[in-house]
Protein backbone atom coordinates (compact mmCIF):
# COMPACT_ATOMS: atom_id res chain seq x y z
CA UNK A 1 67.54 67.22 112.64
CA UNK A 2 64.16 68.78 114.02
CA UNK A 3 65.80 72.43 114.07
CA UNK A 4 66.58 71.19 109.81
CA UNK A 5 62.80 70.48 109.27
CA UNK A 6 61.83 74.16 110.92
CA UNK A 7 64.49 75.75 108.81
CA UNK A 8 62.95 73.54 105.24
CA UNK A 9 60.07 75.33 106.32
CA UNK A 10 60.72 78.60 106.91
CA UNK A 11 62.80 78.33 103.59
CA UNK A 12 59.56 77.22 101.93
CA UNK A 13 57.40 79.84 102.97
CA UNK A 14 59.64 82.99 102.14
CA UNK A 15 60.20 81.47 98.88
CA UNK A 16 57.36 80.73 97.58
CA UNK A 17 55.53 84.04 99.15
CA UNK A 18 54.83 86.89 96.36
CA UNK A 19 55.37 90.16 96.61
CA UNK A 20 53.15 93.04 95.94
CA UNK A 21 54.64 96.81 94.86
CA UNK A 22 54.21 100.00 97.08
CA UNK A 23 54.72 103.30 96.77
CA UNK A 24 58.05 103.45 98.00
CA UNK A 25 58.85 101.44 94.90
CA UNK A 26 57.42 103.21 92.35
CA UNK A 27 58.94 106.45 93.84
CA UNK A 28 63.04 105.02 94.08
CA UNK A 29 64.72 104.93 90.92
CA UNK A 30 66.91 102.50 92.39
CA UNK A 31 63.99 99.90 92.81
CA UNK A 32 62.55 100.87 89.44
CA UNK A 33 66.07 100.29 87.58
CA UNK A 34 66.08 96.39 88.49
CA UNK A 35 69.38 96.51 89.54
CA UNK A 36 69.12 94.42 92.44
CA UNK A 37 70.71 90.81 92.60
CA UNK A 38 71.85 88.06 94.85
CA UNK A 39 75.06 85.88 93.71
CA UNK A 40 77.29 83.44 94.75
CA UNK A 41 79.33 80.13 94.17
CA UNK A 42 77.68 77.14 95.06
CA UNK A 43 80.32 74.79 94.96
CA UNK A 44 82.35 76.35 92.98
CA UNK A 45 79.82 77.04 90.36
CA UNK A 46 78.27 80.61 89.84
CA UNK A 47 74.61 81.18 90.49
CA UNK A 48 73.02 84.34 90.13
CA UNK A 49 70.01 86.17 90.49
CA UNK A 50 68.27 88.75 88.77
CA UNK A 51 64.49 88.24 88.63
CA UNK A 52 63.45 91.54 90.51
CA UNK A 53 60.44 89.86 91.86
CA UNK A 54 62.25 87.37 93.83
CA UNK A 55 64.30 89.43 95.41
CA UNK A 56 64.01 90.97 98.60
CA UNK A 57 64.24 91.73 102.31
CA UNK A 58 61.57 91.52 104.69
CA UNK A 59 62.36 92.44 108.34
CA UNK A 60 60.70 92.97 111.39
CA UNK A 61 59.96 92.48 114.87
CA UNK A 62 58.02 89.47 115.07
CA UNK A 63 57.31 88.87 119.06
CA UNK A 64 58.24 91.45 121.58
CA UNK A 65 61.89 91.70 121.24
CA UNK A 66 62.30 88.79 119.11
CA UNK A 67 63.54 90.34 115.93
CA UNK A 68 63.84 88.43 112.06
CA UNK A 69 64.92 88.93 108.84
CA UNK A 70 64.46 86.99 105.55
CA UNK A 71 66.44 87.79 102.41
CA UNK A 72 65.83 85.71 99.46
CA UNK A 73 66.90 85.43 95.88
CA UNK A 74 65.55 82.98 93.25
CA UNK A 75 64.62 82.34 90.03
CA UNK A 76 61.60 80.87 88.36
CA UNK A 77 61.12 77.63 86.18
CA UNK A 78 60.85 78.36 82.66
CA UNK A 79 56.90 77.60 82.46
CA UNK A 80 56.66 79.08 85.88
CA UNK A 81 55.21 76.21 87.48
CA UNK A 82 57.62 76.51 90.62
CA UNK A 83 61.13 77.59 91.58
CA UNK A 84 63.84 76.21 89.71
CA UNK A 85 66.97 77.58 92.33
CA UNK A 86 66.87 80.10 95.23
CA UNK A 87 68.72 81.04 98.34
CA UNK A 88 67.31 82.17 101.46
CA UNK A 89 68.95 83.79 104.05
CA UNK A 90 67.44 83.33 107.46
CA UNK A 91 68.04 85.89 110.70
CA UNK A 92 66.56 86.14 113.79
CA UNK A 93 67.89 88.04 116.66
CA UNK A 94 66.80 89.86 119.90
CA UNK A 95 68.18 93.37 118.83
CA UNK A 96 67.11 94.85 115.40
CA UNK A 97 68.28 93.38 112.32
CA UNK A 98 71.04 96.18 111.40
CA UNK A 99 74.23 96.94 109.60
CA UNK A 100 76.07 93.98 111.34
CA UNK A 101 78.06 90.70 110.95
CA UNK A 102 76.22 87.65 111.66
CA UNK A 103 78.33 84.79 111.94
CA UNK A 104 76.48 82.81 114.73
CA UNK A 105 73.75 80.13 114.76
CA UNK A 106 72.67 78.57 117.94
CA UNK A 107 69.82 77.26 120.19
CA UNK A 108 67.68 80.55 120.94
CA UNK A 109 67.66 80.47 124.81
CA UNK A 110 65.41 83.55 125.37
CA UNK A 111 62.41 82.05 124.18
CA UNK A 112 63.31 78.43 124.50
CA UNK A 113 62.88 77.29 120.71
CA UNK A 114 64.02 77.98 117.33
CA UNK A 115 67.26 79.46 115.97
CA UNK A 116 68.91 82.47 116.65
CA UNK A 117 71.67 83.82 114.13
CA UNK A 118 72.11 83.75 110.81
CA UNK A 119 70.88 80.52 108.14
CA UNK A 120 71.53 79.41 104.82
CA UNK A 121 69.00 77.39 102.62
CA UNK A 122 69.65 76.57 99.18
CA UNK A 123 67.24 74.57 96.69
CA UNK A 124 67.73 73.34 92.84
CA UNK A 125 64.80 71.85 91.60
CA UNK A 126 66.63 69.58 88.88
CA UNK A 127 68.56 67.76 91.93
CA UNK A 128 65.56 67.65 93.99
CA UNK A 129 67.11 68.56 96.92
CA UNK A 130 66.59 71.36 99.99
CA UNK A 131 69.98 72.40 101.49
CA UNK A 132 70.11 74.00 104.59
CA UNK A 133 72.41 75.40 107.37
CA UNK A 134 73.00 72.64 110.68
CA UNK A 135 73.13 74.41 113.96
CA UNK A 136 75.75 71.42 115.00
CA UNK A 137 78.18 72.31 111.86
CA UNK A 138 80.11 74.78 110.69
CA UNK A 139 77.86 78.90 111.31
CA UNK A 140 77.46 80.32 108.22
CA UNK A 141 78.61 84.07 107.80
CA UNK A 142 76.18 86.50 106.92
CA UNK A 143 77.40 90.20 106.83
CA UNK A 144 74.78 92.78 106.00
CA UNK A 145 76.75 95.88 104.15
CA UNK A 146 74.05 98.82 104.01
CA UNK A 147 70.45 98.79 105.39
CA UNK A 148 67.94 101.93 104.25
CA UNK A 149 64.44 101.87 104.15
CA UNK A 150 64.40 100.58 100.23
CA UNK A 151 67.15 98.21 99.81
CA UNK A 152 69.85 95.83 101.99
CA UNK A 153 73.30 94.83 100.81
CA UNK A 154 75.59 92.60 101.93
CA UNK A 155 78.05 88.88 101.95
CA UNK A 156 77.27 85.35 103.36
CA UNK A 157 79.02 82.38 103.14
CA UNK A 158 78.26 78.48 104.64
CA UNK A 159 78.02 75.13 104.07
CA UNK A 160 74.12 74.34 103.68
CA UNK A 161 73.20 69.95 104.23
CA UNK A 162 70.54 67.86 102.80
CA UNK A 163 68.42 66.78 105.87
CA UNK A 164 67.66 63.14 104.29
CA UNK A 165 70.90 62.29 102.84
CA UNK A 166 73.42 64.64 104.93
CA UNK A 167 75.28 65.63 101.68
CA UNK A 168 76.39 69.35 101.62
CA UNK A 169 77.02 72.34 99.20
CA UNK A 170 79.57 74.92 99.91
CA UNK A 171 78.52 78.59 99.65
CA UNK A 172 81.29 81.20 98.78
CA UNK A 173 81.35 84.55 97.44
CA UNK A 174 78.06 85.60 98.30
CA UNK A 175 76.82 89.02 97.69
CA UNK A 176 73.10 90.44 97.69
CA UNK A 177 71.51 93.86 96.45
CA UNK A 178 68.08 93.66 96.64
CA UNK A 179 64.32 95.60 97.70
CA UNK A 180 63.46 95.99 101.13
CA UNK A 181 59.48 95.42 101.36
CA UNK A 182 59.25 97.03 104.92
């Protein structure tokens, strides 16, 4: 349950961070076109994504040799007081984050806390509830597709939990196309 709470928060903070434009951006067609997206079926039902300001991939090496990733996708509340649904996708790993298949998430031995792998979160705002992957369930699957210096694509797949009341959502079908910011 501890690792839960340190995933809520990570979730949190990429979320609800804003993103500013850069050259790069105003340079790729690609970026400019708002094509990007992030999509899936959350219990069967389809969500999808398509405000270009949330989303995105940041990546990076965070600590010597301790290397993460956060991909997000999310849309706004109406009045945009907050976020009404998002997905996060959490990695962290001790080579680069690459072209790979993630499909792991586990006790990170090499520094002797955290997470290492791949993790889901998912949040709805009219069930009031933060959904995230459980390092003693079921590893999510996250497969990234294509990695340049502008953009990511890729599939993931889990079930995510509720930390208070243990009830899950199923994630299947998921696909993202969206901005790299570094």
């Amino acid at each position: 349950m501890k690792i839960n709470l340190i995933l809520v928060w990570v979730l949190l903070l990429v979320i609800s961070s804003a993103c500013s434009a850069t050259n790069e951006e105003e340079t790729d067609p690609t970026i400019s076109s708002g094509a990007f997206y992030m999509k899936a079926k959350v219990d069967g039902k389809l969500v999808e994504f398509k405000q270009q300001d949330l989303l995105y991939m940041d990546a990076g090496e965070t600590l010597p040799g301790i290397f993460e990733a956060a991909i997000v996708g999310g849309e706004e509340e109406a009045d945009q007081s907050g976020l009404k649904e998002g997905i996060t996708i959490t990695i962290k790993d001790t080579s680069p984050i690459g072209v790979k298949t993630y499909d792991y998430l586990e006790p990170f031995t090499e520094t002797g806390f955290g997470l290492k792998g791949a993790a889901l979160g998912y949040i709805n705002s009219a069930e009031q509830k933060l959904f995230v992957s459980d390092v003693d369930e079921e590893d999510p699957l996250v497969q990234i597709t294509e990695l340049t210096n502008t953009y990511a694509k890729g599939k993931f797949s889990g079930i995510v939990y509720d930390i208070l009341s243990g009830s899950s959502k199923t994630i299947t079908e998921g696909e993202f196309y969206v901005k790299r910011n570094n």
